[in-house]
Protein backbone atom coordinates (compact mmCIF):
# COMPACT_ATOMS: atom_id res chain seq x y z
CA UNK A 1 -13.02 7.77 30.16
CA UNK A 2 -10.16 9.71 28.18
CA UNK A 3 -10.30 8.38 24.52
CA UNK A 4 -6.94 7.26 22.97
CA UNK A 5 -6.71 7.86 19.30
CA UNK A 6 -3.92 7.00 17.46
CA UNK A 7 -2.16 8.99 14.46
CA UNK A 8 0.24 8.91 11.54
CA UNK A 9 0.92 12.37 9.72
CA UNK A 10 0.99 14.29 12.86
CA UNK A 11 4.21 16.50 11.60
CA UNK A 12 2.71 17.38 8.73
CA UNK A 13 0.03 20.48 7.99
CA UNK A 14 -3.20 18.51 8.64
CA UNK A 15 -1.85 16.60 10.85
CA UNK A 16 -0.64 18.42 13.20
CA UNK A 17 -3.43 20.84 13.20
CA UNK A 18 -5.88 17.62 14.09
CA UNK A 19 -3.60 16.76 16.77
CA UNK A 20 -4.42 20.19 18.18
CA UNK A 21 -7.92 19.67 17.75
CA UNK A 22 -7.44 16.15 19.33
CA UNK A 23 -5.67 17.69 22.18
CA UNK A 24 -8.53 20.86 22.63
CA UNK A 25 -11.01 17.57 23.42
CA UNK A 26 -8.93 16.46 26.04
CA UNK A 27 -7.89 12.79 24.05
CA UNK A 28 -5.03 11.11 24.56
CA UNK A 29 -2.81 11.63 21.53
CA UNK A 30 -0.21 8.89 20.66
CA UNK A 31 1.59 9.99 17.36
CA UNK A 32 3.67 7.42 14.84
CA UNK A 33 6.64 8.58 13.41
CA UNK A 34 9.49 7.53 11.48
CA UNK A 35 12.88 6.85 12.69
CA UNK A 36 14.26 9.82 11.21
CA UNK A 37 11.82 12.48 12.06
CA UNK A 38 13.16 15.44 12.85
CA UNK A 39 13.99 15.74 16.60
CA UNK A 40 12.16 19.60 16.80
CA UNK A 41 8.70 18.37 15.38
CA UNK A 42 9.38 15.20 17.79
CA UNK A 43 10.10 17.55 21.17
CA UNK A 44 7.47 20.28 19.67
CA UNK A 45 4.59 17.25 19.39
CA UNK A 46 6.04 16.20 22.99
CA UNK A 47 5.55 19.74 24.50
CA UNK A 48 1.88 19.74 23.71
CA UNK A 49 1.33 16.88 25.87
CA UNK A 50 1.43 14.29 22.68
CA UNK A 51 2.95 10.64 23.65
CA UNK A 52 5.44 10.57 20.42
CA UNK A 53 6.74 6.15 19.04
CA UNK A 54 10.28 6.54 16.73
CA UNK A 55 9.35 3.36 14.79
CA UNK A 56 10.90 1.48 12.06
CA UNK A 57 7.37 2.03 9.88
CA UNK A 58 7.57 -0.75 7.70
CA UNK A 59 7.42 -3.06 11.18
CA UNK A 60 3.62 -3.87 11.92
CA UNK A 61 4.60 -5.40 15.12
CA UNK A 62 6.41 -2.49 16.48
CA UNK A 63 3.50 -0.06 15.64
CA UNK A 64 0.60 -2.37 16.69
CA UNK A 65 2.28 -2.50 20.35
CA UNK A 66 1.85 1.14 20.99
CA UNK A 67 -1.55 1.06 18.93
CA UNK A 68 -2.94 -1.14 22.25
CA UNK A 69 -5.88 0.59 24.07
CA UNK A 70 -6.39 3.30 21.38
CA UNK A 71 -10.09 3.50 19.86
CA UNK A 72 -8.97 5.07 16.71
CA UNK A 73 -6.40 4.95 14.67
CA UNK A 74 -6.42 8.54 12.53
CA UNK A 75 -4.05 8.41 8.93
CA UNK A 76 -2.79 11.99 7.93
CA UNK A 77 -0.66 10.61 5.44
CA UNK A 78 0.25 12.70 2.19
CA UNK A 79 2.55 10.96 -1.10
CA UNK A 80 2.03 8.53 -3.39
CA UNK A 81 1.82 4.77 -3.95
CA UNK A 82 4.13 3.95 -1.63
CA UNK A 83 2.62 6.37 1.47
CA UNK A 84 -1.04 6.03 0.75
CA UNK A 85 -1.33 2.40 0.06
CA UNK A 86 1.79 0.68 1.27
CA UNK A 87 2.39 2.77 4.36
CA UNK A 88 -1.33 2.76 5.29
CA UNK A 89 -2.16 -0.95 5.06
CA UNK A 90 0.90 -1.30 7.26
CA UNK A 91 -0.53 0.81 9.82
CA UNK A 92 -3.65 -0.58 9.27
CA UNK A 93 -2.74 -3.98 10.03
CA UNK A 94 -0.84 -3.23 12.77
CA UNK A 95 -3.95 -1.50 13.83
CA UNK A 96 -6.03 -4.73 13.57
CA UNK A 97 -3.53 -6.43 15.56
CA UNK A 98 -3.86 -4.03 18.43
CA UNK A 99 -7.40 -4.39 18.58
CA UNK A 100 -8.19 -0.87 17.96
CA UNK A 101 -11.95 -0.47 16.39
CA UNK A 102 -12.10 1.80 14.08
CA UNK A 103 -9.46 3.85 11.13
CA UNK A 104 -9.96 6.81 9.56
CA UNK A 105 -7.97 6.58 6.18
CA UNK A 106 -5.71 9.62 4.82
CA UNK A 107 -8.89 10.77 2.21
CA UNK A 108 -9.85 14.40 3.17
CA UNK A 109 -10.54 15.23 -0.37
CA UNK A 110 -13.28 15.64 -2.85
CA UNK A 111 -16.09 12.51 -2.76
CA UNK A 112 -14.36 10.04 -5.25
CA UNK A 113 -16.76 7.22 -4.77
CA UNK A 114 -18.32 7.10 -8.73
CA UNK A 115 -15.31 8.25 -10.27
CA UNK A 116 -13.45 5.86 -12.58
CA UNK A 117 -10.36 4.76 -12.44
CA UNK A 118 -7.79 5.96 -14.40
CA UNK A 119 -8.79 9.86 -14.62
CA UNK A 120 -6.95 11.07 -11.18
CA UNK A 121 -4.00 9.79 -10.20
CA UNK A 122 -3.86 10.11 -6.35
CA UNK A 123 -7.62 9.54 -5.94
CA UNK A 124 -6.71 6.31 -7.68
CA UNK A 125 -4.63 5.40 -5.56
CA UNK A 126 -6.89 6.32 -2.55
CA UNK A 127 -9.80 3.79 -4.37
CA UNK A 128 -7.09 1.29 -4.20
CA UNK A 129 -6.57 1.14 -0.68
CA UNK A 130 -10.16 1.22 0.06
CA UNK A 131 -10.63 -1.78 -1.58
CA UNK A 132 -8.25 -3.51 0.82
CA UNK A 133 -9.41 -1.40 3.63
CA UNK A 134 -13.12 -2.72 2.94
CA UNK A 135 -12.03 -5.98 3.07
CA UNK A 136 -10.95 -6.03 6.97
CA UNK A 137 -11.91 -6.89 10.35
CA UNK A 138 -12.65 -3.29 11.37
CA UNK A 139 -14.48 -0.03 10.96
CA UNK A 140 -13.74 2.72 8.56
CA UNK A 141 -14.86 6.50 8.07
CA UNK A 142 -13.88 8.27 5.32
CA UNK A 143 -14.36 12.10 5.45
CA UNK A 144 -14.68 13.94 2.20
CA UNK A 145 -14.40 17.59 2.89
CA UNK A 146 -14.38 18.85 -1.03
CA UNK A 147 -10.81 21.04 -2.38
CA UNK A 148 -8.83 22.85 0.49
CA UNK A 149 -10.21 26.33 0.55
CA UNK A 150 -6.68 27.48 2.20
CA UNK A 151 -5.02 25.94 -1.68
CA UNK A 152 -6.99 29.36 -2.81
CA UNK A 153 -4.61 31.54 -2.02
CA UNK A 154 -1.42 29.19 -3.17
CA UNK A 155 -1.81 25.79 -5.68
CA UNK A 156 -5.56 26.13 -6.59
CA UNK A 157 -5.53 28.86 -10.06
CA UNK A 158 -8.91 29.66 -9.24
CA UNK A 159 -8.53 33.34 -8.72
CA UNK A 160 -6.53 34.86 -10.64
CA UNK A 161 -5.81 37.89 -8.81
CA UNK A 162 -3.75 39.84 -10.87
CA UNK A 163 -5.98 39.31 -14.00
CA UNK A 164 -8.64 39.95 -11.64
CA UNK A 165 -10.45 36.69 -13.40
CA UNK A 166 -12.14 33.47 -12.00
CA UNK A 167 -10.87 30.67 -13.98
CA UNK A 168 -13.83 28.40 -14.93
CA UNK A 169 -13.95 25.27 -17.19
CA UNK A 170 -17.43 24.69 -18.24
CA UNK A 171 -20.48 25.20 -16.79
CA UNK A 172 -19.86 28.72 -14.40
CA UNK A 173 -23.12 27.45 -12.39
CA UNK A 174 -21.38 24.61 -11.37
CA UNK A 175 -20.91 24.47 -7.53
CA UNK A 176 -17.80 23.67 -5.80
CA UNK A 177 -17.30 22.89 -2.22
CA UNK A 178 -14.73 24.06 -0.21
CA UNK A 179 -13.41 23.05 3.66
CA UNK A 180 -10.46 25.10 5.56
CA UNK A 181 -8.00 22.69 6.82
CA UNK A 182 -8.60 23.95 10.42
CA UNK A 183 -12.40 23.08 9.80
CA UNK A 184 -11.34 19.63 8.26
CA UNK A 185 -9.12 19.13 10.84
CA UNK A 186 -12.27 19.60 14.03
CA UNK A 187 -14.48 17.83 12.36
CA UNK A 188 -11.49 14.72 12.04
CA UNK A 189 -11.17 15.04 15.96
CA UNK A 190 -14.77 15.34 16.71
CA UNK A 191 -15.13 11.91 13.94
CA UNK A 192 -11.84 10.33 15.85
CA UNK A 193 -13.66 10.70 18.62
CA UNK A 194 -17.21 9.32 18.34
CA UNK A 195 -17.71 5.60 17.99
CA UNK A 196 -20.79 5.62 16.03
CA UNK A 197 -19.37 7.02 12.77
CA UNK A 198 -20.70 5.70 9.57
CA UNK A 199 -19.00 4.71 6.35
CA UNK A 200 -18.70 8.03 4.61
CA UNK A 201 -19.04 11.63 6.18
CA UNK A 202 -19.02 14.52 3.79
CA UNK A 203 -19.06 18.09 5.27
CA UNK A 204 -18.59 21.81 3.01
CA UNK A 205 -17.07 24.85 4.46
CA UNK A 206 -19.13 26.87 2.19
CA UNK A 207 -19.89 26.50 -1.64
CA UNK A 208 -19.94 28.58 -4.44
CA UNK A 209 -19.95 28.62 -8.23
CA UNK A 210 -17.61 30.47 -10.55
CA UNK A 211 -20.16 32.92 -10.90
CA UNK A 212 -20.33 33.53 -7.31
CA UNK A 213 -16.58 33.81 -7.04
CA UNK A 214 -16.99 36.70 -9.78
CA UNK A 215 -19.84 38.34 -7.01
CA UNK A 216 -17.73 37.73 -4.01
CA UNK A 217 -14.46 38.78 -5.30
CA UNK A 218 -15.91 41.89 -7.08
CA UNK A 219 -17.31 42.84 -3.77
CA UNK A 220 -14.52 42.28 -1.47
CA UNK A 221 -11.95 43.97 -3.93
CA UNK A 222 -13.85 46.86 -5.39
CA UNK A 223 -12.42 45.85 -8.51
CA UNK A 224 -14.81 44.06 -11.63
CA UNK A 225 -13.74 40.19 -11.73
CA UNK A 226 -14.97 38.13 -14.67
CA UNK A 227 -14.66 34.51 -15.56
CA UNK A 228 -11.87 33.73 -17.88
CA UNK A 229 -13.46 30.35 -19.42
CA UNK A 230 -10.56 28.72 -21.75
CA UNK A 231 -13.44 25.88 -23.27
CA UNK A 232 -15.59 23.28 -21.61
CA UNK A 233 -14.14 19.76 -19.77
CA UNK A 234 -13.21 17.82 -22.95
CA UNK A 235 -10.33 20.97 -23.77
CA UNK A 236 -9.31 20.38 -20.08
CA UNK A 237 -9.08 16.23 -20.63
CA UNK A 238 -7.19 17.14 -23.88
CA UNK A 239 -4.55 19.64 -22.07
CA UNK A 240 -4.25 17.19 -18.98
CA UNK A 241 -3.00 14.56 -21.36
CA UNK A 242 -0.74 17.07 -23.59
CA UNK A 243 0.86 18.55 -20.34
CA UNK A 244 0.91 15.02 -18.52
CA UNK A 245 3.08 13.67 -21.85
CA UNK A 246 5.61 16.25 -21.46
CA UNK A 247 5.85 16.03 -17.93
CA UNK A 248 9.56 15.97 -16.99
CA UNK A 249 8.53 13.92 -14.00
CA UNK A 250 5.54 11.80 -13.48
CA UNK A 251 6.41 10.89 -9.75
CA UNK A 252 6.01 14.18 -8.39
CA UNK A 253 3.00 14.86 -5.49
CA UNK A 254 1.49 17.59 -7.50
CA UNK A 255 2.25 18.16 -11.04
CA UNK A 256 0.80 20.40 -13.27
CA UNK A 257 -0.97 18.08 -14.73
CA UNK A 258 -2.22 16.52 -11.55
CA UNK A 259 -3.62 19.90 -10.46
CA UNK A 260 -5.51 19.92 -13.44
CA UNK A 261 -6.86 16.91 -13.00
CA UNK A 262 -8.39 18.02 -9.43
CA UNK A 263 -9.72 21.09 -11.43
CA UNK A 264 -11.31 19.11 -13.59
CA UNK A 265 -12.79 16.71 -11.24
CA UNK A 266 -14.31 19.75 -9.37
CA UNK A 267 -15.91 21.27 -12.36
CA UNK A 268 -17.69 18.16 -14.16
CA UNK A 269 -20.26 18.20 -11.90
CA UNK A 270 -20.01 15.00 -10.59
CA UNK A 271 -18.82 15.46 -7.07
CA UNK A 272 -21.40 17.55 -5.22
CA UNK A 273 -22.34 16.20 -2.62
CA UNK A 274 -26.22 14.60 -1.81
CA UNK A 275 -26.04 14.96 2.19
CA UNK A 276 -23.64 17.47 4.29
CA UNK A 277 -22.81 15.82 7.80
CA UNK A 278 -21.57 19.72 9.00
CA UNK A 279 -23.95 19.92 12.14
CA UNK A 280 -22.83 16.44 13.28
CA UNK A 281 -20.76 17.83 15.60
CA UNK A 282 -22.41 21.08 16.97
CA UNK A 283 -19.05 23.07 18.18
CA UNK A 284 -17.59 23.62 14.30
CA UNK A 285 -17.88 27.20 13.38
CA UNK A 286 -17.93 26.47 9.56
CA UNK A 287 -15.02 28.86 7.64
CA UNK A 288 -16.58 30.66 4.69
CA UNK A 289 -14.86 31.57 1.63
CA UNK A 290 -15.33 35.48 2.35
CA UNK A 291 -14.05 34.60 5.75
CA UNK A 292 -11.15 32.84 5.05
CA UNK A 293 -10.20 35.53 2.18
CA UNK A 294 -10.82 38.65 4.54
CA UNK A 295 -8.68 36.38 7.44
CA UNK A 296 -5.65 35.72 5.43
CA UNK A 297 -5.45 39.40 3.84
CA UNK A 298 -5.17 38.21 0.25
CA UNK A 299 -3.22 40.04 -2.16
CA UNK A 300 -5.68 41.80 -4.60
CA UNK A 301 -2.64 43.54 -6.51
């Protein structure tokens, strides 16, 4: 029987690219979108055979009715307070109200589970909505997938191409685990999908150290890349704050600051994962880092 799985998000990056994947498995995809969407990502979602709801989003009632028969409900939402909690336990409830068995909340992110509160700002506010999620009448799967590795090439300073430098804060043996959004967004449709999920599923496109970002990009360059190590995590805390204070806005997505915070969280040490959940679904051709680099032509210059 043709699966129904429900999402929010699906005009945005990840989103739409696990409504693709959705779509390649033959599911029927019923997408939640706000009033004002615009009318070419509605009729381009349409075109690919997706069953597209203009609701008022703050309306549980009006979501839950077009939630009915689904047996997911998939969040791809991206903001703040106001999208990742508020917007998500609305679609979670109406969710609940439909009936539909099991949500998989807008995480796809590094595994946040032991961190405190109080260091990461959007993580926090992730940990805040599982609290309530937790707390309800149906099942959840989380899927931690470690740093886009696509944010390489654009947000992440990691490689510093032009310096031809690896930017590393503390230990350089430190491994870091990386997921394409492509790969994230396959193994979210194959998870959508499959009724038997568990709590937490935590997958790695590849993973490397800063070291072996120095080997890899010295390779695939021809050029000699070093590490450019500023000081250790407590300089990084201390800049996060400095750059945080003088912040012209603190409501942005992703600040400077926030950024930091994210590189900082990857290079403690206290995210790698225990267990990888990558041959769960056996179809995923797993994106390396040399792959994804060589794909997208990178600018070495």
């Amino acid at each position: 029987m043709r699966k129904v799985i429900i999402i929010a998000g699906a005009t945005g990056n990840l989103g739409g690219k696990i409504v693709n994947a959705l779509l390649a498995k033959d599911a029927e995809v019923r997408a939640i979108v706000r009033l004002e969407t615009d009318p070419n990502k509605v009729n381009e979602l349409q075109q690919k055979g997706v069953k597209v709801f203009q609701v008022d989003t703050n309306n549980k009632s009006e979501i839950s009715k077009h939630c009915i028969g689904a047996s997911c409900f998939v969040s791809a939402l991206s903001g703040l307070q106001e999208t990742i909690i508020d917007a998500q336990k609305i679609f979670l409830d109406a969710a609940i109200e439909a009936n539909v068995p099991r949500f998989i909340p807008s995480d796809y992110s590094i595994d946040f589970t032991n961190f405190k509160e109080g260091n990461n700002r959007n993580l926090d506010f992730r940990k805040q909505f599982h609290r309530y999620l937790d707390a309800q009448p149906i099942s959840a799967t989380t899927i931690f997938n470690g740093p886009f590795m696509d944010l390489l090439i654009t947000d992440m300073p990691l490689i510093l191409f032009k310096q031809k430098r690896i930017l590393c804060w503390g230990n350089s043996n430190q491994i870091i685990e990386l997921t394409t959004t492509d790969n994230t967004a396959e193994f979210t449709a194959a998870a959508a999908i499959d009724d038997n999920t568990p709590r937490y599923l935590r997958v790695a496109g590849d993973r490397l150290s800063c070291n072996d970002f120095v080997t890899l990009l010295t390779t695939l360059t021809s050029s000699q890349y070093k590490l450019l190590k500023p000081g250790g995590i407590r300089r990084l805390n201390f800049l996060i704050k400095v750059t945080k204070f003088f912040s012209p806005s603190k409501n942005d997505l992703y600040p400077a600051w926030q950024g930091m915070q994210y590189m900082r969280d990857m290079m403690e040490g206290r995210v790698v994962f225990q267990k990888y959940d990558n041959d769960r679904y056996a179809n995923i051709k797993w994106t390396s880092v040399k792959e994804f680099l060589l794909k997208e032509k990178f600018s070495a210059d």
